[in-house]
Protein backbone atom coordinates (compact mmCIF):
# COMPACT_ATOMS: atom_id res chain seq x y z
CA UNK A 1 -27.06 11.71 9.45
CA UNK A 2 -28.47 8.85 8.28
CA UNK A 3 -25.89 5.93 9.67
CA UNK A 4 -26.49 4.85 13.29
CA UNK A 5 -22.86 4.17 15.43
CA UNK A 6 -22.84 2.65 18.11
CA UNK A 7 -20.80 3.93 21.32
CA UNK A 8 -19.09 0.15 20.52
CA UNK A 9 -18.36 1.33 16.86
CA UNK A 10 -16.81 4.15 18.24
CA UNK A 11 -14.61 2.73 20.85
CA UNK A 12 -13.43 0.39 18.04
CA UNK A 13 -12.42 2.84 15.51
CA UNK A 14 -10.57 5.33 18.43
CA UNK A 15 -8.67 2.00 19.32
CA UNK A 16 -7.13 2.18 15.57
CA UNK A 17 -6.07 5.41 15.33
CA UNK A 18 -2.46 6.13 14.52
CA UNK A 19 -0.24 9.35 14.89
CA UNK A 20 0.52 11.44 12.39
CA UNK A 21 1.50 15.24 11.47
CA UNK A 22 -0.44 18.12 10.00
CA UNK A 23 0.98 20.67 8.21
CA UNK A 24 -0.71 23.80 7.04
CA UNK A 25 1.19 25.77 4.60
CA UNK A 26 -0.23 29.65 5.10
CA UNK A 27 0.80 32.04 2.30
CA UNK A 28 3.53 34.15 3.65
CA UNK A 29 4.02 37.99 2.91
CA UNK A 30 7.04 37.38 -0.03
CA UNK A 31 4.01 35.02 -2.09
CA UNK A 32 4.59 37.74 -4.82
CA UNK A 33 8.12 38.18 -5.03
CA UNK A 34 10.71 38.36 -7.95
CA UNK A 35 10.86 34.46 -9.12
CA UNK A 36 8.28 33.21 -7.20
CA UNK A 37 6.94 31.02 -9.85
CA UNK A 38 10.11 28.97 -9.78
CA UNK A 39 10.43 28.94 -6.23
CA UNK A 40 6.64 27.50 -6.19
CA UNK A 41 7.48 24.64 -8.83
CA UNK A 42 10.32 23.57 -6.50
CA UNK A 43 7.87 23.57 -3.54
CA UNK A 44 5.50 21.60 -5.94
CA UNK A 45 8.21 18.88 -7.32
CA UNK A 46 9.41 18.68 -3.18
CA UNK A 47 5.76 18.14 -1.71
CA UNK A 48 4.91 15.50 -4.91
CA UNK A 49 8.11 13.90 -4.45
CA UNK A 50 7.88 13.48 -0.01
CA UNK A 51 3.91 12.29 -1.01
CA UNK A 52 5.89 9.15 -3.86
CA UNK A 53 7.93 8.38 -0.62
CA UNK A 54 5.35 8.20 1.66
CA UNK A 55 6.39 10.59 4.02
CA UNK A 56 3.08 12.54 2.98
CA UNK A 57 0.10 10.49 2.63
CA UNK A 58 -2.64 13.15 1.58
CA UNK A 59 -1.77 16.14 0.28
CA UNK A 60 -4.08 18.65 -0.56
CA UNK A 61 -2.94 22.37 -2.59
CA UNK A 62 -5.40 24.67 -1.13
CA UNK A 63 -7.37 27.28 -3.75
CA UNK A 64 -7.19 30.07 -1.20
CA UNK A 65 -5.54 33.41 -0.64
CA UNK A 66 -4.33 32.39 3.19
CA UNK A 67 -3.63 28.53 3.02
CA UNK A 68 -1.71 27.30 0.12
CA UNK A 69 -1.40 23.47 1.22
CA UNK A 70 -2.25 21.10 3.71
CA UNK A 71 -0.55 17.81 4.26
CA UNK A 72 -0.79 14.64 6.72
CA UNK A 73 2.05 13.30 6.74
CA UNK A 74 3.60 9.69 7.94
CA UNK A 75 6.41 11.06 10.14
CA UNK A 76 6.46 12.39 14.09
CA UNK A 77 5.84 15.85 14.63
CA UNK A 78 8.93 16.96 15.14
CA UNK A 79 10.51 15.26 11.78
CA UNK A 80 7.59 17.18 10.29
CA UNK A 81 8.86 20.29 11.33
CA UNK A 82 12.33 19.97 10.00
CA UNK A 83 11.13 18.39 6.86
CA UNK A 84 8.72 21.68 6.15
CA UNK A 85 11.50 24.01 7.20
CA UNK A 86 13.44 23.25 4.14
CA UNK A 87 10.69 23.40 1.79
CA UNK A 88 11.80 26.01 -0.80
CA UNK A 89 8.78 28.62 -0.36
CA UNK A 90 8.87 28.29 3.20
CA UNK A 91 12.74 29.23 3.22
CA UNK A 92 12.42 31.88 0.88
CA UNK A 93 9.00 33.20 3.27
CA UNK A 94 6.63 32.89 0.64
CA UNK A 95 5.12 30.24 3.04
CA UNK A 96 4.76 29.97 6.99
CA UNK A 97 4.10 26.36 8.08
CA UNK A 98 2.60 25.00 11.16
CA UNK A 99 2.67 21.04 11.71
CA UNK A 100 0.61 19.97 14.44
CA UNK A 101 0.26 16.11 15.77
CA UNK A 102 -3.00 14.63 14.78
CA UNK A 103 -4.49 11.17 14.62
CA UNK A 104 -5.77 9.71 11.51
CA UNK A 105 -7.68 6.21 10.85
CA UNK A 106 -5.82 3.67 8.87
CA UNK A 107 -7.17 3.09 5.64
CA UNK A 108 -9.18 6.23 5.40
CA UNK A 109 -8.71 7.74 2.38
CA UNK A 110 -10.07 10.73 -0.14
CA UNK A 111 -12.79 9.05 -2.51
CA UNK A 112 -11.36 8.21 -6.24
């Protein structure tokens, strides 16, 4: 590490944090099923669609054989679990999700 932080620093950031949601999409035991292509596009188009709204604010598809996505989202943890349980993979068990509460730092964001 090459920055110094000061115990102030840190203080000062935990002071801005925020609530949000994480959800990690796991890749469920029907991944492979008869039309899971389309069912994945629909899960696509949904998760691209709640990240235009704002209702994700990073989302991140996950080049893995366990965890397919993961996804901070904007809303309270329990809106975040009734949001993912209609996601069209996760319905059809080609996903499992898990949304845990988490607190993020406003205006961090991935690098361009």
């Amino acid at each position: 590490m090459s920055t110094t932080v000061t115990d102030e620093q840190i203080q000062a950031l935990a002071t801005s944090a925020r609530p949000y949601s994480l959800a990690l999409l796991h890749w469920g035991p029907k991944r492979t099923m008869d039309g899971a292509d389309a069912v994945e596009r629909e899960h696509q188009r949904r998760m691209v669609s709640l990240r235009a709204d704002g209702v994700i604010a990073i989302l991140c598809p996950v080049a893995s054989d366990t965890v397919a996505d993961v996804a901070i989202m904007t809303v309270p943890t329990e809106e975040a679990v009734e949001i993912m349980a209609q996601d069209p993979c996760v319905r059809a068990g080609m996903m499992r999700c898990e949304v845990h509460p988490c607190h993020g730092f406003p205006g961090d964001a991935l690098p361009a």
